[in-house]
N, C-alpha and C. Protein backbone atom coordinates (compact mmCIF):
# COMPACT_ATOMS: atom_id res chain seq x y z
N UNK A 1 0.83 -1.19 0.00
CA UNK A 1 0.00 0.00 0.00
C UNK A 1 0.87 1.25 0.00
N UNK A 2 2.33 0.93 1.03
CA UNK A 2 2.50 2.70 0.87
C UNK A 2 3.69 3.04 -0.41
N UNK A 3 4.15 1.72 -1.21
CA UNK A 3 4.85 1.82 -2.30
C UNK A 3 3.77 2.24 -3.59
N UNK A 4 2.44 1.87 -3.24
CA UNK A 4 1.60 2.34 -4.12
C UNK A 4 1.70 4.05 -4.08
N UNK A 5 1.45 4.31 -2.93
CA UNK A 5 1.18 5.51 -2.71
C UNK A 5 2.37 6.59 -3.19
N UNK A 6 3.60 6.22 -2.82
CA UNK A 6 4.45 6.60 -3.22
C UNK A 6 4.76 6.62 -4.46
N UNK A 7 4.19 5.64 -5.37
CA UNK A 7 4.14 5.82 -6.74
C UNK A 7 3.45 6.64 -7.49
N UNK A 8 2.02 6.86 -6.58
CA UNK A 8 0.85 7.36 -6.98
C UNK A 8 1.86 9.69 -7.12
N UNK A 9 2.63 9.38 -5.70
CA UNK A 9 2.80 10.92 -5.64
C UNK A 9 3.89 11.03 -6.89
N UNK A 10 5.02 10.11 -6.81
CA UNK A 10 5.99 10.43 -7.82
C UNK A 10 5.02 10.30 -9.67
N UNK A 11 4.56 10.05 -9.71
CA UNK A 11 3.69 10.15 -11.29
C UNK A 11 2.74 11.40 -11.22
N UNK A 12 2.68 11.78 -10.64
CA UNK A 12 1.33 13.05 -10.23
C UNK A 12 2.58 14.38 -9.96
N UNK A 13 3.68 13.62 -9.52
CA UNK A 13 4.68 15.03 -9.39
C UNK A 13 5.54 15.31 -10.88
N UNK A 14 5.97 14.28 -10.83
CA UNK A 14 6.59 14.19 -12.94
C UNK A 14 5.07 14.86 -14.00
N UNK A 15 4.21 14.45 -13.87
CA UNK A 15 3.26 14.87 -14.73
C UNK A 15 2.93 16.25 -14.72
N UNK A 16 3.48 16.84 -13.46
CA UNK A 16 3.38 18.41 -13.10
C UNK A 16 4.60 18.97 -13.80
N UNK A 17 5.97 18.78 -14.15
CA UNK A 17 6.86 19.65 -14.16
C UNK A 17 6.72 20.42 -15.66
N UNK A 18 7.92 21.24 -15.39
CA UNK A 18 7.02 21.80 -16.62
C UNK A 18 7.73 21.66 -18.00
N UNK A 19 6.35 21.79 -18.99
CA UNK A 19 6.38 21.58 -20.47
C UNK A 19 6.11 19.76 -20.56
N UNK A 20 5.65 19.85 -19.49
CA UNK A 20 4.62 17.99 -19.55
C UNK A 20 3.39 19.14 -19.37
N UNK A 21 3.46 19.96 -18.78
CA UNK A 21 1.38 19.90 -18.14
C UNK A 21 0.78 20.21 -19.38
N UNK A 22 1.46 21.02 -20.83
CA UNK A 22 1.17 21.37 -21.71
C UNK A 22 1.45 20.28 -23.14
N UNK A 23 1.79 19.10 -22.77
CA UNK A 23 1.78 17.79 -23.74
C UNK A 23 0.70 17.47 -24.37
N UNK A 24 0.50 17.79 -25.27
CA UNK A 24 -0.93 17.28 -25.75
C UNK A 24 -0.39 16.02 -26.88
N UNK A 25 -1.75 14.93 -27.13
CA UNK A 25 -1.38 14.27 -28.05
C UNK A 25 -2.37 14.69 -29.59
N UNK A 26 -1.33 15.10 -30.24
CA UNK A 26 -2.32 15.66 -31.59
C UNK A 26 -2.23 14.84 -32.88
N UNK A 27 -2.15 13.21 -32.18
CA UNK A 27 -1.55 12.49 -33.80
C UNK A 27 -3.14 12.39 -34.22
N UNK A 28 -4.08 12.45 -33.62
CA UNK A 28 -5.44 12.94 -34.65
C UNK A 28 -5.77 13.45 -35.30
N UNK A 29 -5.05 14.79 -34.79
CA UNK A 29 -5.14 16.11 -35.58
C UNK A 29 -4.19 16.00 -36.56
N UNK A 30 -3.30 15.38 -36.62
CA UNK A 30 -2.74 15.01 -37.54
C UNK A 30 -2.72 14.45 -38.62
N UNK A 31 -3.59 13.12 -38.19
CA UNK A 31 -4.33 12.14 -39.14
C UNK A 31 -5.07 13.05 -40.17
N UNK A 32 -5.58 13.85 -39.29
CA UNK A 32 -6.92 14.20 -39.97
C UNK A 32 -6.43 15.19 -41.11
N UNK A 33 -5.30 15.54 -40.93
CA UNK A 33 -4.83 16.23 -42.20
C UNK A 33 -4.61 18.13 -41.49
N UNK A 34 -4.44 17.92 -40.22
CA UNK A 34 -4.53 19.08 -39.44
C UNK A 34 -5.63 20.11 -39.97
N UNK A 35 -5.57 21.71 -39.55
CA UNK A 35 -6.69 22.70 -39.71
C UNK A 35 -6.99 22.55 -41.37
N UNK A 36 -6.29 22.26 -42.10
CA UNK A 36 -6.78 22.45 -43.48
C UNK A 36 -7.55 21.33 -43.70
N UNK A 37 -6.99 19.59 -42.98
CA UNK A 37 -7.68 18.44 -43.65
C UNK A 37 -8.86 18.79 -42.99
N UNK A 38 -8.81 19.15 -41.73
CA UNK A 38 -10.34 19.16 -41.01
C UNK A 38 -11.52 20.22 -41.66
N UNK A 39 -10.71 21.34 -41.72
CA UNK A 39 -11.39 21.99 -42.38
C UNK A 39 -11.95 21.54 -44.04
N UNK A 40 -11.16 21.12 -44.81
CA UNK A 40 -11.86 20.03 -46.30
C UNK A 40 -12.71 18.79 -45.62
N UNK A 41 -12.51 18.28 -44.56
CA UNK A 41 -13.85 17.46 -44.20
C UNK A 41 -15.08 17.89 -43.70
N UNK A 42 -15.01 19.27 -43.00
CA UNK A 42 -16.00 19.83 -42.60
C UNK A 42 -17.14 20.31 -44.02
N UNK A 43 -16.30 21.25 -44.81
CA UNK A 43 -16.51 21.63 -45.82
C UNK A 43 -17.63 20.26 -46.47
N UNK A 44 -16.91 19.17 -46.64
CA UNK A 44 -17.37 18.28 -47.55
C UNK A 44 -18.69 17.21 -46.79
N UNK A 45 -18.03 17.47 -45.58
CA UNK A 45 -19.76 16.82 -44.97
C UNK A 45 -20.89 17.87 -44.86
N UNK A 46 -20.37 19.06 -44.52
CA UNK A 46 -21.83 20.00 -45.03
C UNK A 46 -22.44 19.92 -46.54
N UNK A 47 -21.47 19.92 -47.21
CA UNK A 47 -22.51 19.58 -48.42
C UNK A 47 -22.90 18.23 -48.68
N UNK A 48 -22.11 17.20 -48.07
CA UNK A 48 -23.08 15.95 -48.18
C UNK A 48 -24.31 16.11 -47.47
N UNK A 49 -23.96 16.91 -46.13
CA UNK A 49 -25.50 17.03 -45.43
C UNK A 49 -26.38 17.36 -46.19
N UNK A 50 -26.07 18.99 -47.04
CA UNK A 50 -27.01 19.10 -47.57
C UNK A 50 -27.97 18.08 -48.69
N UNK A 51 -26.85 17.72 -49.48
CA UNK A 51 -27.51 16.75 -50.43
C UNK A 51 -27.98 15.24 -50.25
N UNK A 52 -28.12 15.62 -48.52
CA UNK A 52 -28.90 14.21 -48.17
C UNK A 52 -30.25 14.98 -48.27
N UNK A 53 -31.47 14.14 -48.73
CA UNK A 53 -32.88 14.43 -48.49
C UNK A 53 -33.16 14.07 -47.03
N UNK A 54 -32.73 13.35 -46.53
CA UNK A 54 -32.95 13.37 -44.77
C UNK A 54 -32.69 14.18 -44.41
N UNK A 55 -31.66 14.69 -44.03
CA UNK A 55 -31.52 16.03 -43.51
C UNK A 55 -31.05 17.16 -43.74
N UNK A 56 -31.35 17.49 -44.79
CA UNK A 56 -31.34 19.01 -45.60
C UNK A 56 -31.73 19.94 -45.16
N UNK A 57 -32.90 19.49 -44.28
CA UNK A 57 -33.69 20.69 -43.90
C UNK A 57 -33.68 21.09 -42.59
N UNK A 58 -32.69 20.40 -41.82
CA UNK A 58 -31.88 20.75 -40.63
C UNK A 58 -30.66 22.29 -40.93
N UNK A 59 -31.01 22.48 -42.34
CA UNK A 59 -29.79 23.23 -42.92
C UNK A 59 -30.46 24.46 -43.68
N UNK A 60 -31.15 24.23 -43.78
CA UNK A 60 -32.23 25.59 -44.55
C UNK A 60 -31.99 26.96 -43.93
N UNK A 61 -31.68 27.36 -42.57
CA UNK A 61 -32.14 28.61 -42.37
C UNK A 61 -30.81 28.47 -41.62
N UNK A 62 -29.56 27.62 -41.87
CA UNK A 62 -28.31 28.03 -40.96
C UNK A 62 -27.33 28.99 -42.01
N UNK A 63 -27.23 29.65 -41.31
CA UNK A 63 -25.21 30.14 -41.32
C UNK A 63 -24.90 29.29 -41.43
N UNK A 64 -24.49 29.02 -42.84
CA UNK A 64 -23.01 27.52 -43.21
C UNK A 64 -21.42 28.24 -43.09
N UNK A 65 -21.70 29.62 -43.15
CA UNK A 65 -19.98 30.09 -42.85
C UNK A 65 -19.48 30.06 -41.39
N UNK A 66 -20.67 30.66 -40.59
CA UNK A 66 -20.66 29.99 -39.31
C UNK A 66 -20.56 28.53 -38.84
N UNK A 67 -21.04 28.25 -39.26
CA UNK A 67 -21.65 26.33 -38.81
C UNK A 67 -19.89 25.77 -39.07
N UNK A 68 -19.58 26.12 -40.44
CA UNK A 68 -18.60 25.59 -40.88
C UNK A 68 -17.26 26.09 -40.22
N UNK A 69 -17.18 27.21 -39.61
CA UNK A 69 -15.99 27.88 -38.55
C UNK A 69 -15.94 26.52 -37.16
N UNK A 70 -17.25 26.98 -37.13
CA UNK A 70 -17.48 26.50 -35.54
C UNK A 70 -17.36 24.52 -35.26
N UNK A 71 -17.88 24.02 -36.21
CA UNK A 71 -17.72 22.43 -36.25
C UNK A 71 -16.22 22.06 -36.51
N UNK A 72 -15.65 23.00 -37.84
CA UNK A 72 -14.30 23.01 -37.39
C UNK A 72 -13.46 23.47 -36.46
N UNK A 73 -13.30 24.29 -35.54
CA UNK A 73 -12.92 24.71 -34.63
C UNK A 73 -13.52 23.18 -32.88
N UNK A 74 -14.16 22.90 -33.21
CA UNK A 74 -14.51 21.82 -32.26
C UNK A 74 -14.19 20.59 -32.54
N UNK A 75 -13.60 20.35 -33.81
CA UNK A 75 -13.12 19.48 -34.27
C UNK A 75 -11.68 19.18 -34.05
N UNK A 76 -10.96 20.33 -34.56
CA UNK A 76 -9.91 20.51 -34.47
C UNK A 76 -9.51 20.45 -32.66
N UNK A 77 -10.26 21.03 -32.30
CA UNK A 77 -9.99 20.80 -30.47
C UNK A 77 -10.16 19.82 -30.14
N UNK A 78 -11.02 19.14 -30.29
CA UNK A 78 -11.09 17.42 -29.92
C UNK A 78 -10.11 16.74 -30.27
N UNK A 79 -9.80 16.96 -31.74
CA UNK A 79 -8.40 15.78 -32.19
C UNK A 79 -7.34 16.26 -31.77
N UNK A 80 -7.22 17.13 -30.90
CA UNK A 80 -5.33 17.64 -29.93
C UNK A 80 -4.89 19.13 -31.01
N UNK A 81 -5.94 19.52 -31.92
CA UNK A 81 -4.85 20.37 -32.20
C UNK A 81 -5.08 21.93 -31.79
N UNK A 82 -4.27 23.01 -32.18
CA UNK A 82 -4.32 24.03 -31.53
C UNK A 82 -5.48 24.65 -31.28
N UNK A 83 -6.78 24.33 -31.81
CA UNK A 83 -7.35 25.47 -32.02
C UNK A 83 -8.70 25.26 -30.53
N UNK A 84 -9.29 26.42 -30.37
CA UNK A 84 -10.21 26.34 -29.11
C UNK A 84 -11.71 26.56 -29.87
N UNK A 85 -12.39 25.68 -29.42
CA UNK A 85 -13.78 26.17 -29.55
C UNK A 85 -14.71 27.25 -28.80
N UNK A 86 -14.93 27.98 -29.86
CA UNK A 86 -15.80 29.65 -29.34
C UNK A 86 -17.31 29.10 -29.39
N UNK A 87 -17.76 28.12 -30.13
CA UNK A 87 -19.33 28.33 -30.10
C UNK A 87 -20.01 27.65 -28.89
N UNK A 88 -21.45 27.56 -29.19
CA UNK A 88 -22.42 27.11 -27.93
C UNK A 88 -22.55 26.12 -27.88
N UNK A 89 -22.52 25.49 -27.09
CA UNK A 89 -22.30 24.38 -26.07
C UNK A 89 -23.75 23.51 -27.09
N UNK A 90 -23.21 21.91 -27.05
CA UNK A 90 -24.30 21.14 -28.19
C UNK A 90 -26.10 21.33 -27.82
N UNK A 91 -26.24 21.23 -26.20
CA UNK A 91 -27.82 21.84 -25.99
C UNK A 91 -28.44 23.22 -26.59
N UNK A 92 -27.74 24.30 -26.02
CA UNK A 92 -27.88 25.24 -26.90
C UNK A 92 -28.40 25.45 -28.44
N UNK A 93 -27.23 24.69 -29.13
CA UNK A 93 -27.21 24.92 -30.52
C UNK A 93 -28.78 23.86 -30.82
N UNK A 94 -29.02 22.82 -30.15
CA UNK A 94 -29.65 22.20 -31.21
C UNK A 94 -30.73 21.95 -29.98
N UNK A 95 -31.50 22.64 -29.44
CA UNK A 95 -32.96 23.08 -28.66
C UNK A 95 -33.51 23.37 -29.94
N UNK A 96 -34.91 22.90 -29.95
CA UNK A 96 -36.05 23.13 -30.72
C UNK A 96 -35.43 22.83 -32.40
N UNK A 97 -34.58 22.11 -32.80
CA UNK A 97 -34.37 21.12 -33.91
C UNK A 97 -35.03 20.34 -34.12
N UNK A 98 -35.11 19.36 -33.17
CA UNK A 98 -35.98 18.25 -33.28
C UNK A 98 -35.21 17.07 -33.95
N UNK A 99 -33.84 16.80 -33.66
CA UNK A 99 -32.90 15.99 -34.25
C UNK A 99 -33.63 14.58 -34.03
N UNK A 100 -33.24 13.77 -34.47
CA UNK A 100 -33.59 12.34 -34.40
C UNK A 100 -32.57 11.44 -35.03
N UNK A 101 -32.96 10.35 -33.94
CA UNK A 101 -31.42 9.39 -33.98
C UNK A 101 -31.28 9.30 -35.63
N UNK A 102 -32.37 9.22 -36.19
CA UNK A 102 -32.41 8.88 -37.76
C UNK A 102 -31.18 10.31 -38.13
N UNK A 103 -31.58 11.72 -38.00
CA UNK A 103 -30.56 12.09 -38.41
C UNK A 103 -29.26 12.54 -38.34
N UNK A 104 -29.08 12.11 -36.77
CA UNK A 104 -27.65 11.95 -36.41
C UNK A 104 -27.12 11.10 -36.99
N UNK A 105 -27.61 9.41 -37.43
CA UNK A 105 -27.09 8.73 -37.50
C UNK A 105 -26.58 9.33 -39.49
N UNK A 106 -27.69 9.78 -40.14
CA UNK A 106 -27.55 10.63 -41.71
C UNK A 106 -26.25 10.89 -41.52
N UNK A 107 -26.03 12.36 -40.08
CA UNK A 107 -24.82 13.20 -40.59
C UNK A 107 -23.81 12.28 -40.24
N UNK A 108 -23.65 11.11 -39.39
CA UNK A 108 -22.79 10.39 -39.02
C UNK A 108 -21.92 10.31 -40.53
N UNK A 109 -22.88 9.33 -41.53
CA UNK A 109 -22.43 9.08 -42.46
C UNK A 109 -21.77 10.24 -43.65
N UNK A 110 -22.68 11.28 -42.98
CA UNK A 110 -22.10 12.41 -44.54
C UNK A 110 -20.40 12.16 -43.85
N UNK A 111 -20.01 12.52 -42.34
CA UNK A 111 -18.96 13.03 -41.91
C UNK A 111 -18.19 11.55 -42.45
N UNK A 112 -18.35 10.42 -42.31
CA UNK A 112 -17.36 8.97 -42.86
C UNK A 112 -16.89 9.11 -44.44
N UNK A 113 -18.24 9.69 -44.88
CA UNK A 113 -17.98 9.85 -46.66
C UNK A 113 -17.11 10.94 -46.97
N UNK A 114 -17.45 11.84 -46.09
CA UNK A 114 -16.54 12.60 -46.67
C UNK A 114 -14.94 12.55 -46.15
N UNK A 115 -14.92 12.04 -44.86
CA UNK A 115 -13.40 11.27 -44.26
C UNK A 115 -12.79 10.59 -45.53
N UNK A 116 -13.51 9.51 -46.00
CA UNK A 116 -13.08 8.70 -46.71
C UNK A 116 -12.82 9.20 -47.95
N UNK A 117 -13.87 10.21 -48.72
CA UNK A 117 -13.31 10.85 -49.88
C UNK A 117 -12.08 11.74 -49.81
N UNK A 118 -11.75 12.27 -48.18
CA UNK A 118 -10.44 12.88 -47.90
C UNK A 118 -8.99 11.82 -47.18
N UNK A 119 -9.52 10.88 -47.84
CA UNK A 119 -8.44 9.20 -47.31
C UNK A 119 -7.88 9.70 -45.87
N UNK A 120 -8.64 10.09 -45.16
CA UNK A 120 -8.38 9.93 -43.42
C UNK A 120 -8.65 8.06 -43.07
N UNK A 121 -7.58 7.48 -42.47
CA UNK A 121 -7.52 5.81 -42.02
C UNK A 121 -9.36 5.43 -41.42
N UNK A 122 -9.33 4.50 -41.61
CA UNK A 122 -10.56 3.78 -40.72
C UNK A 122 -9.93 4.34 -38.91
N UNK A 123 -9.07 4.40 -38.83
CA UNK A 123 -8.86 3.78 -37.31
C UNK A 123 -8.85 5.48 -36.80
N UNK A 124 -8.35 6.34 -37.62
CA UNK A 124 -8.88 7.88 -37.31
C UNK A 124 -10.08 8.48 -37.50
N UNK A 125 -11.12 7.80 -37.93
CA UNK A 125 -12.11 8.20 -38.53
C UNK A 125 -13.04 7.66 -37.65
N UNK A 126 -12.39 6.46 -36.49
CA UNK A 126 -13.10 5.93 -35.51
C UNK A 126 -13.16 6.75 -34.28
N UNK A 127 -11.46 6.70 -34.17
CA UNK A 127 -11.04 7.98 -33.16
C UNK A 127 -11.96 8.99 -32.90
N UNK A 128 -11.90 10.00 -33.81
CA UNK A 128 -12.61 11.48 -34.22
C UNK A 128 -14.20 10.69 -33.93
N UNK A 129 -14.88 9.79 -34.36
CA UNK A 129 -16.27 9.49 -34.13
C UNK A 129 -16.55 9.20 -32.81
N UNK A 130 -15.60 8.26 -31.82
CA UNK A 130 -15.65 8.19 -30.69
C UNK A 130 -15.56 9.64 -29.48
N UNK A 131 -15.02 10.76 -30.33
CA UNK A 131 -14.77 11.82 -29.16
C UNK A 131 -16.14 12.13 -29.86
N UNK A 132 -16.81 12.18 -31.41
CA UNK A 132 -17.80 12.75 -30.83
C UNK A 132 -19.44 12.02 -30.43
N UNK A 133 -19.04 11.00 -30.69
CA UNK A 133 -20.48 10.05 -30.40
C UNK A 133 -21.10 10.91 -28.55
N UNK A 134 -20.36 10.94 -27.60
CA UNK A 134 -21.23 11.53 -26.22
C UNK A 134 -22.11 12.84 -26.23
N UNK A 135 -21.69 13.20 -27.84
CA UNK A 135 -22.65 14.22 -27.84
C UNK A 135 -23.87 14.45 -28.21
N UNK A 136 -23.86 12.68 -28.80
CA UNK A 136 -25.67 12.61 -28.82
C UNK A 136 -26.70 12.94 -28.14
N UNK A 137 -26.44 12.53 -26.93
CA UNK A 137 -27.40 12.66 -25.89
C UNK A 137 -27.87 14.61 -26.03
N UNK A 138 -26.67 15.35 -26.14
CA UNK A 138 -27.22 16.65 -26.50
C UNK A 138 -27.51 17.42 -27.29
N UNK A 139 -27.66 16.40 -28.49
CA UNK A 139 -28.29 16.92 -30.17
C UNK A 139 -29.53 16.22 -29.98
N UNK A 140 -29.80 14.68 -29.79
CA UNK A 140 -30.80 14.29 -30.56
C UNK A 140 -32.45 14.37 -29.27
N UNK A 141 -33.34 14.73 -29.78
CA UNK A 141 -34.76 14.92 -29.17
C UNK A 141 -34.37 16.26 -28.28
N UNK A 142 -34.31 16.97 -28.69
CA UNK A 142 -33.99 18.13 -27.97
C UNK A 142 -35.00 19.02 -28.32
């Protein structure tokens, strides 16, 4: 127990010194082709969105120059890389939408197609889906 403990302080004290507390891992952001690849996937799943008939009309009355700043900018923060997200928090944005698993699961796919038309790996394309799959719960039936 107290060699645990003692281990527990020496890893909690190394993880403090400095230019570790600021380590980030950005081989996602990397994958993904950094701010430009993310940004050409963002780009390219909004217009798959649009040209899905499912959910097109989730898109009718948005700011796409906005939409398209801001999904990239949350994107890019999720996969490790520099950038910070400015917009509103996922309840916010998508109150009185009326999302449904049906079209989360739509944009799921615009965002894979268009990964894949920008040759981002299966295994990054899982990554990036896994940071954002918890955010269902605050898009869909809202």
């Amino acid at each position: 127990m107290y060699k645990f403990l003692i281990s527990s302080v020496l890893f909690a004290t190394i993880s403090l010194l400095p230019g570790q507390a600021d380590a980030r891992d950005d081989s996602l952001y990397q994958q993904l082709g950094g701010t430009a690849g993310i940004e050409q996937i963002v780009e390219d799943t909004l217009f798959n969105s649009i040209d899905d008939r499912r959910i097109r009309h989730h898109f009718t009355e948005v700011d796409m120059v906005r939409l398209h700043e801001k999904l990239s900018e949350q994107i890019c923060e999720l996969a490790g890389g520099p950038c910070v997200y400015t917009g509103d928090d996922m309840v916010k944005s998508h109150t009185g939408m009326g999302v449904t698993r049906a079209d989360f699961n739509a944009l799921v796919e615009a965002m894979q197609l268009a990964m894949d038309d920008n040759n981002v790996s299966v295994t990054a394309q899982n990554r990036l889906l896994a940071l954002l799959a918890p955010m269902h719960h605050e898009i869909v039936g809202l």
